[in-house]
Protein backbone atom coordinates (compact mmCIF):
# COMPACT_ATOMS: atom_id res chain seq x y z
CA UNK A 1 -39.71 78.69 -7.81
CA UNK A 2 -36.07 79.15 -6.91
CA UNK A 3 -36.28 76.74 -3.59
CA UNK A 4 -38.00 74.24 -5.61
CA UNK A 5 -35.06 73.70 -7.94
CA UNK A 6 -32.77 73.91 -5.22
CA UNK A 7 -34.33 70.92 -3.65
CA UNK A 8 -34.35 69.10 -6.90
CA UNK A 9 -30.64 70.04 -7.58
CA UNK A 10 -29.68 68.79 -4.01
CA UNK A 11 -31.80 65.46 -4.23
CA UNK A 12 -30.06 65.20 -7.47
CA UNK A 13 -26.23 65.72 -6.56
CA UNK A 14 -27.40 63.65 -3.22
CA UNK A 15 -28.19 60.79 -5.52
CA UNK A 16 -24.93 61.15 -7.62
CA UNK A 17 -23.20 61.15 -4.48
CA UNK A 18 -24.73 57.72 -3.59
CA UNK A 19 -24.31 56.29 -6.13
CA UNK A 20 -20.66 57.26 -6.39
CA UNK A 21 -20.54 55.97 -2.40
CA UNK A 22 -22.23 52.71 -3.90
CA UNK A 23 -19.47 52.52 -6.83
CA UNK A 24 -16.77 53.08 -5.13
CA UNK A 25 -17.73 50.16 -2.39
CA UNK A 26 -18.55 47.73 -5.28
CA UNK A 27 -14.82 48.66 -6.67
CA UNK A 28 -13.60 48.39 -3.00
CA UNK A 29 -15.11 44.33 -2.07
CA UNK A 30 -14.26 43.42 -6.04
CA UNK A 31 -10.52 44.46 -4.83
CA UNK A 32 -10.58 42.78 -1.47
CA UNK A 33 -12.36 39.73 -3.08
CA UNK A 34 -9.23 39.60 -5.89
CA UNK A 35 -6.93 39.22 -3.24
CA UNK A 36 -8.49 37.00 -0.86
CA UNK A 37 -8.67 34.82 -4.12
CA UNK A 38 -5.31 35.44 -5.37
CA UNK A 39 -3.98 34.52 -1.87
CA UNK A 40 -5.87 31.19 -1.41
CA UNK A 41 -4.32 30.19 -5.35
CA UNK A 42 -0.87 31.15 -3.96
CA UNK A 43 -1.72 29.43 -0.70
CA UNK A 44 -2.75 26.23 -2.10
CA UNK A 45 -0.02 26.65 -5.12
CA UNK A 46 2.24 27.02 -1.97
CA UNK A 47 1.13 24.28 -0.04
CA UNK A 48 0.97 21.66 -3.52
CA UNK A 49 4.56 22.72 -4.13
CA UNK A 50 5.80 22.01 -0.48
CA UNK A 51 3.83 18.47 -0.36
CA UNK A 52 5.08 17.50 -3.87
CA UNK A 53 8.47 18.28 -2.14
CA UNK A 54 7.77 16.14 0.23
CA UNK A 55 6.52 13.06 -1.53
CA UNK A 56 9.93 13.39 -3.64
CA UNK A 57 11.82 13.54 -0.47
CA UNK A 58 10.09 10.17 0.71
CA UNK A 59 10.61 8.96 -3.16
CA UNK A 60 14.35 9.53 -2.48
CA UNK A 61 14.15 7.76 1.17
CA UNK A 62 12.91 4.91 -0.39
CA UNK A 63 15.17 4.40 -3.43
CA UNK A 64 17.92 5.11 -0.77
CA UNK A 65 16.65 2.23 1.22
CA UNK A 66 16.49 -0.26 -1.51
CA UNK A 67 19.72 0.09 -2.42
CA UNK A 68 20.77 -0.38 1.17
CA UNK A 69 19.12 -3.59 1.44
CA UNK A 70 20.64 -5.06 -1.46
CA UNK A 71 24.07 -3.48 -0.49
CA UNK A 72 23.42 -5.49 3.07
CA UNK A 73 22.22 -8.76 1.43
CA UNK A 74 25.51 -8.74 -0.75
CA UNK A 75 27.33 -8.42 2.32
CA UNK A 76 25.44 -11.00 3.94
CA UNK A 77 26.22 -13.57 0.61
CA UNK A 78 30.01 -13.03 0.93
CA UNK A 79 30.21 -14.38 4.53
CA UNK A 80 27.14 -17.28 3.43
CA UNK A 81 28.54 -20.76 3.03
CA UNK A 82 26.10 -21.72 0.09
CA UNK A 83 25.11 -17.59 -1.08
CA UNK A 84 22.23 -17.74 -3.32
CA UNK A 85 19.27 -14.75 -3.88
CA UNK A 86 15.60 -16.32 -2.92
CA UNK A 87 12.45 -15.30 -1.91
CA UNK A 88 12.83 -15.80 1.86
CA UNK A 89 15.85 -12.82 2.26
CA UNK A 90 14.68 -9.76 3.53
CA UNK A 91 14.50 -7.39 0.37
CA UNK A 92 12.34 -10.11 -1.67
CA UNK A 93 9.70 -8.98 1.13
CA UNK A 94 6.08 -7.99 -0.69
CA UNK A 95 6.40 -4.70 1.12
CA UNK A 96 8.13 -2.91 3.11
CA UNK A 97 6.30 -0.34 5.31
CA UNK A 98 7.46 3.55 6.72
CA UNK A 99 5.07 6.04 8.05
CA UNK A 100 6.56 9.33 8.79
CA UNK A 101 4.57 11.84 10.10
CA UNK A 102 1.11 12.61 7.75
CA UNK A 103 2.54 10.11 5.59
CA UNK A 104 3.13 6.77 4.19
CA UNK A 105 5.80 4.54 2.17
CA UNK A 106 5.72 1.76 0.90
CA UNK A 107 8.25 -0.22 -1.28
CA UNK A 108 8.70 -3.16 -3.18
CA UNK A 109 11.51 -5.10 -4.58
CA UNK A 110 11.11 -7.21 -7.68
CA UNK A 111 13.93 -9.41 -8.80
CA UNK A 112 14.35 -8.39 -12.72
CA UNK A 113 16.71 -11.43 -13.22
CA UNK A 114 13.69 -13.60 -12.56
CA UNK A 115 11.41 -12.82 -15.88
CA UNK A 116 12.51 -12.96 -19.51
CA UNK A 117 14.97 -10.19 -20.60
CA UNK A 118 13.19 -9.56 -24.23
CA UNK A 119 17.15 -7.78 -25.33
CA UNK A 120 18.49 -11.02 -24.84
CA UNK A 121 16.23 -11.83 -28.29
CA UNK A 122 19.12 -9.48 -30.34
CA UNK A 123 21.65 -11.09 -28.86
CA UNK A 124 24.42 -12.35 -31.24
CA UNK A 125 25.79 -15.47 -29.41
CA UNK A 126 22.83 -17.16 -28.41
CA UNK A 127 19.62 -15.22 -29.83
CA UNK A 128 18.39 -18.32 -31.78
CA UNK A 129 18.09 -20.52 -28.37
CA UNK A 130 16.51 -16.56 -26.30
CA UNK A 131 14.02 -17.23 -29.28
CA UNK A 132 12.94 -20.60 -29.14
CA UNK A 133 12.51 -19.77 -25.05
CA UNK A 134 10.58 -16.78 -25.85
CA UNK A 135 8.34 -18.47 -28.39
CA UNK A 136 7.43 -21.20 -25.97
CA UNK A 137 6.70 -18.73 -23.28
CA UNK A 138 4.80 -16.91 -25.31
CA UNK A 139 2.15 -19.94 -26.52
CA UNK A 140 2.18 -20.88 -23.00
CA UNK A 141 0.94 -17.80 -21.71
CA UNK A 142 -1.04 -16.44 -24.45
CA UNK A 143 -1.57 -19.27 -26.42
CA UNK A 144 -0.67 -17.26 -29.49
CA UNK A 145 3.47 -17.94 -30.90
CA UNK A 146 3.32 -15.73 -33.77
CA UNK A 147 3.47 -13.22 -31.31
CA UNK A 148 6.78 -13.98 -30.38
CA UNK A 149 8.39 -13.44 -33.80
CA UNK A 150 6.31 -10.33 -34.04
CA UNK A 151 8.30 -8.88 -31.05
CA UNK A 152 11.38 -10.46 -32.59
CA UNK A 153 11.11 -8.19 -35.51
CA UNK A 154 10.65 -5.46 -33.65
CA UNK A 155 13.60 -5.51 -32.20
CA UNK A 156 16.47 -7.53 -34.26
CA UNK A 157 18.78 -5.70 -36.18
CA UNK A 158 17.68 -7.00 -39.75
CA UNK A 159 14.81 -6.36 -42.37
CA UNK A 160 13.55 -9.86 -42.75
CA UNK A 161 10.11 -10.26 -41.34
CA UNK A 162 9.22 -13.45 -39.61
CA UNK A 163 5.55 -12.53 -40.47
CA UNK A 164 3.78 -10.52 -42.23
CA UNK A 165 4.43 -6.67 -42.21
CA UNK A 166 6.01 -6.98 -39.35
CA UNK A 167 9.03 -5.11 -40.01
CA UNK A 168 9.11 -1.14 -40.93
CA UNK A 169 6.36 -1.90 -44.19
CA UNK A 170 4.03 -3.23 -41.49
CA UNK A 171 4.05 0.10 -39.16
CA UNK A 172 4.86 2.61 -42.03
CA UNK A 173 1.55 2.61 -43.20
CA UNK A 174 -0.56 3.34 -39.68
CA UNK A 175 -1.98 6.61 -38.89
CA UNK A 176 0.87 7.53 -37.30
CA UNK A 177 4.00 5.78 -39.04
CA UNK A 178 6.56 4.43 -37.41
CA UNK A 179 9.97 2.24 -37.96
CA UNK A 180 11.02 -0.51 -36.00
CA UNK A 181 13.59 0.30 -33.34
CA UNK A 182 15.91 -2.30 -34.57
CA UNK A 183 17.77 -2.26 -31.15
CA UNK A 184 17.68 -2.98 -27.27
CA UNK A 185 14.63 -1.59 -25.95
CA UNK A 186 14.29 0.47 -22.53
CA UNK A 187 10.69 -0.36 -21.68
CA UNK A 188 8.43 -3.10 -22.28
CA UNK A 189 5.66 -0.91 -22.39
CA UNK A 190 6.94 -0.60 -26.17
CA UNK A 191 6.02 -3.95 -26.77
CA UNK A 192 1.99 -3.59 -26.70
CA UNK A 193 1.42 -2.02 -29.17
CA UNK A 194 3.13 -4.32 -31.64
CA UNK A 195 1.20 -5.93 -34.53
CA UNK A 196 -1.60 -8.60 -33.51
CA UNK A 197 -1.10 -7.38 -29.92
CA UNK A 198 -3.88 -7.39 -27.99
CA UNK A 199 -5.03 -5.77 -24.67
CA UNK A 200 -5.66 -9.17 -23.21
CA UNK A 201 -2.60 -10.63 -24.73
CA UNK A 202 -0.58 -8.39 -23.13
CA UNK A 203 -1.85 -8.22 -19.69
CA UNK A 204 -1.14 -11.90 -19.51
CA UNK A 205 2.56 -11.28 -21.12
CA UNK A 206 4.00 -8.43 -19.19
CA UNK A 207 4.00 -9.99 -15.75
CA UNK A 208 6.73 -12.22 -17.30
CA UNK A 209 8.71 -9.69 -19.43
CA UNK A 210 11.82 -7.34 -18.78
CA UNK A 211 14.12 -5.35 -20.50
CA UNK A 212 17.32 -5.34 -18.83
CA UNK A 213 20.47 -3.15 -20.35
CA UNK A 214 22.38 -5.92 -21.69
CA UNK A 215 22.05 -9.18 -23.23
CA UNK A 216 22.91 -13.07 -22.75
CA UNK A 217 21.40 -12.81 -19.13
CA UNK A 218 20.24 -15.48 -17.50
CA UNK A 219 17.71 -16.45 -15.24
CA UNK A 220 17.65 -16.93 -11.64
CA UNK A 221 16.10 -20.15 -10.42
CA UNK A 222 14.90 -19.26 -7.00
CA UNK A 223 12.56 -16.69 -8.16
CA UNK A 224 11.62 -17.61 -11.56
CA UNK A 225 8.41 -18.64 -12.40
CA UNK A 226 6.47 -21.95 -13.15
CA UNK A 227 5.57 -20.34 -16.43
CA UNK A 228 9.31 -19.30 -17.32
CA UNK A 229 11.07 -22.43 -16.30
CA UNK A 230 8.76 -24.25 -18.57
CA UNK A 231 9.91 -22.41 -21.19
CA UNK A 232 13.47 -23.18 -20.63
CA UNK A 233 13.68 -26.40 -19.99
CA UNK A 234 10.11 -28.26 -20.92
CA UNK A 235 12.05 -31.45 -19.54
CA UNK A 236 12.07 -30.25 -15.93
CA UNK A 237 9.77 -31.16 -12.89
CA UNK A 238 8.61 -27.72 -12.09
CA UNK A 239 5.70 -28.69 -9.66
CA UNK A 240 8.65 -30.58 -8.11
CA UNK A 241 10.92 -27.60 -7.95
CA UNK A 242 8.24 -25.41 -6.75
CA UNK A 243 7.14 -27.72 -3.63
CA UNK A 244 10.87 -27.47 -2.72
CA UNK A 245 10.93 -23.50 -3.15
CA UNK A 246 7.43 -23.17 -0.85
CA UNK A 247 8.75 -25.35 1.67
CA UNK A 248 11.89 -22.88 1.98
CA UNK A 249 14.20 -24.69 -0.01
CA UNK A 250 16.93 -22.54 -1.68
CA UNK A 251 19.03 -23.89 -4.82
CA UNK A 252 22.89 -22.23 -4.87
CA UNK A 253 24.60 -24.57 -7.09
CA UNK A 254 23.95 -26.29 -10.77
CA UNK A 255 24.56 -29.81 -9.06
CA UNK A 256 21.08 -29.19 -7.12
CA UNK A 257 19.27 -28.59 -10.19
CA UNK A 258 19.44 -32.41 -11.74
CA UNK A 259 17.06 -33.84 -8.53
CA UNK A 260 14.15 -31.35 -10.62
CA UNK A 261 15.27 -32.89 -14.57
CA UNK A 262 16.65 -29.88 -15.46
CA UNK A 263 19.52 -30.31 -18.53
CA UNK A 264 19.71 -26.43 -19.74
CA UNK A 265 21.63 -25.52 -16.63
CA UNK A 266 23.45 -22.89 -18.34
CA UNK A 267 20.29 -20.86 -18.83
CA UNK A 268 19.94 -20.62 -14.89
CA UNK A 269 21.70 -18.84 -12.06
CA UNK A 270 21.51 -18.33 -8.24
CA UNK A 271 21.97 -15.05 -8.01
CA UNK A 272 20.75 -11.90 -9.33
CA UNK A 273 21.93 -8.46 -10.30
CA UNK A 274 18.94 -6.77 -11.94
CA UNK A 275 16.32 -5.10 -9.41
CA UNK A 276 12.91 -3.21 -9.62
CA UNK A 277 12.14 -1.25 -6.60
CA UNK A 278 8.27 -0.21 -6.90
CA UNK A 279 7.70 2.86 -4.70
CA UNK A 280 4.46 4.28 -3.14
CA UNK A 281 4.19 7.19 -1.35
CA UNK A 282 1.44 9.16 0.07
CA UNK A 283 1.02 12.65 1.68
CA UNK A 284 -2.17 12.70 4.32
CA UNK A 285 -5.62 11.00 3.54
CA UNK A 286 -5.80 12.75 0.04
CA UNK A 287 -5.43 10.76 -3.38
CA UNK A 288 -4.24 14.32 -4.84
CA UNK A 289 -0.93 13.64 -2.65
CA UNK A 290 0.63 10.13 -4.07
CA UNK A 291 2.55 8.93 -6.15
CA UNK A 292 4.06 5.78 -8.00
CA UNK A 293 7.81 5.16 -9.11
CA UNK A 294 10.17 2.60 -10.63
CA UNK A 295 13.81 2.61 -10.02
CA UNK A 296 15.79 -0.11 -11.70
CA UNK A 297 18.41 -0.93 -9.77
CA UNK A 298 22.23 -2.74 -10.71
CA UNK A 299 24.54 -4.23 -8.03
CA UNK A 300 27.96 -4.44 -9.12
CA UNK A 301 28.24 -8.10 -8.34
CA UNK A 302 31.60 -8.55 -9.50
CA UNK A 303 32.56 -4.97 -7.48
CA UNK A 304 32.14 -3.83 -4.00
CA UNK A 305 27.92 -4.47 -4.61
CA UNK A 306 27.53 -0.77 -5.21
CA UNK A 307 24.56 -0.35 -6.06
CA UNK A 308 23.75 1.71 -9.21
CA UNK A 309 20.33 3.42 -10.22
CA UNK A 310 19.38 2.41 -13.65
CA UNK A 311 16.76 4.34 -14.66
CA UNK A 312 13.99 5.78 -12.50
CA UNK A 313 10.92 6.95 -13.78
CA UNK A 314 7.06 8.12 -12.86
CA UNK A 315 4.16 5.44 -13.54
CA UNK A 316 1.26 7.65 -13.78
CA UNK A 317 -0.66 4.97 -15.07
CA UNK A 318 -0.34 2.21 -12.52
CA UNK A 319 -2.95 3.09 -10.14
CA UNK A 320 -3.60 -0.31 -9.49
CA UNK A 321 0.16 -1.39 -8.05
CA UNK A 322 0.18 1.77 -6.21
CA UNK A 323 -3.50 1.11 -4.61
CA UNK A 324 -1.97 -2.72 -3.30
CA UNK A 325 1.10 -1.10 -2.13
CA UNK A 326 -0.35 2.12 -0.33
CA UNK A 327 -2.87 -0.44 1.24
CA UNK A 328 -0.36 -3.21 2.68
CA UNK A 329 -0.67 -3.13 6.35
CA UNK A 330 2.12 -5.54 7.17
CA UNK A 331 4.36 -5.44 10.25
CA UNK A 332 6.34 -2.04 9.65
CA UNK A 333 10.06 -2.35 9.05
CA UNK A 334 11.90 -2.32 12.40
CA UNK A 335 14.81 -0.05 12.71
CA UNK A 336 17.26 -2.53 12.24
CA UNK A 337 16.31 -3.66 8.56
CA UNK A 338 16.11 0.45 8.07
């Protein structure tokens, strides 16, 4: 009787025994398992850290670059006989290509002195004519003028709406109320959501907006286009003009602009201070590693042609530019334009 409770005893500590064996190896691999996994987060934590490093540090290249090649093309103009900013130097390029190791850049300069500057619209000496300019390139482009004095009131300095509700009664009473800035604007991404602005309006608008940080700036002739000039100066031969820009003519002088009709001469220039450079950058074959950017750029004409960042900032929202730019497969910048 004795020996059969010892055997039961013994089968019983031998199965508390395994099961403790059984715990204590669950406990074990649930340990192991928690650090395997907390060392592939920190790994891949690690390794997005060092390539978003590395996509700045190619963001920085870039901008450093741009500002270079205008810095060289200033040089260039001093030393030029008839110095003018066009589409055939080597900055107004529609990219410019680095690969580095795992990597790519790619950067493009826009000319910001070639679209309409929407602060010139507050301006006090000549905002009446910016208007009249702006309305016309507006129904032009949209085909809808009231949506010119719509941005006007956004932006002037006075509560007298050119339509209706279009000053702070007309965006007090949204969802989410707003004022009018009143005042130069940073961004024309401000501008879409105006009243009466549509998706469609705007994607045809944009592309011929900017919003530079001063006012009375004018417009230069080499790179402006068909749609702008128009605007100006409905007098002028554009088609004219533009057959002499494709065929790598370059204007430098107001005398050249009376062969093409065109009488508001003091709305125009040759040159240009106001840059965009749009930046693309990509780490390996993965979309998870690039990136778009913006710099707006200032060369101190009147100076030395330093060359001043503006404002830089992160599109996150302009996959498309970044796709066109990340797939350009020009010839890639030789070291001597580096």
């Amino acid at each position: 009787m004795s020996g059969s409770k010892s055997i039961k005893t013994f089968r019983r500590q031998r199965g508390v025994a395994l099961i403790t064996v059984l715990l204590v190896m669950v406990i074990a691999i649930a340990l192991v398992s928690h650090a395997i996994t907390r060392d592939q987060i920190s790994i891949t934590r690690s390794g997005a850290l060092l390539a978003n490093t590395q996509l700045a540090e190619f963001v920085a290249g870039a901008e450093a670059w741009s500002r270079v090649a205008l810095l060289k093309d200033f040089e260039e103009d001093k030393d030029a006989a008839e110095p003018a900013d066009h589409a055939l130097e080597a900055w107004a390029s529609p990219a410019l290509q680095f690969n580095p190791d795992n990597g790519k850049i790619r950067i493009n300069i826009k000319d910001l002195n070639s679209c309409f500057n929407v602060n010139n619209l507050v301006s006090s000496s000549n905002g009446n004519d910016q208007f009249e300019i702006f309305r016309r390139l507006v129904s032009n482009v949209t085909g809808k003028s009231d949506l010119a004095g719509i941005i006007a009131d956004w932006m002037d300095d006075n509560d007298t709406p050119r339509s209706s509700a279009t000053e702070d009664d007309g965006y007090l009473g949204r969802d989410l109320a707003h004022r009018t800035p009143d005042t130069l604007i940073s961004d024309i991404s401000e501008l879409s959501s105006v009243q009466e602005m549509e998706l469609e309006d705007w994607q045809k608008l944009a592309p011929f907006l900017c919003a530079l940080p001063e006012t009375e700036t004018k417009i230069n002739i080499n790179l402006a286009s068909q749609e702008l000039i128009e605007a100006v100066d409905s007098s002028a031969s554009v088609s004219k003009l533009l057959q002499f820009r494709e065929s790598g003519g370059i204007l430098s002088q107001s005398g050249d602009l009376s062969s093409y009709n065109i009488t508001k001469t003091n709305q125009f220039m040759f040159h240009s201070q106001h840059f965009l450079a749009r930046i693309a950058v990509q780490l390996g074959d993965s979309e998870d590693y690039r990136q778009y950017w913006e710099t707006a750029l200032w060369l101190d004409e009147a100076g030395d042609g330093e060359v001043k960042v503006v404002q830089r900032q992160r599109r996150t929202f302009s996959g498309a530019m970044m796709q066109e730019l990340l797939d350009y497969d020009g010839t890639a910048a030789s070291e001597d334009s580096r």
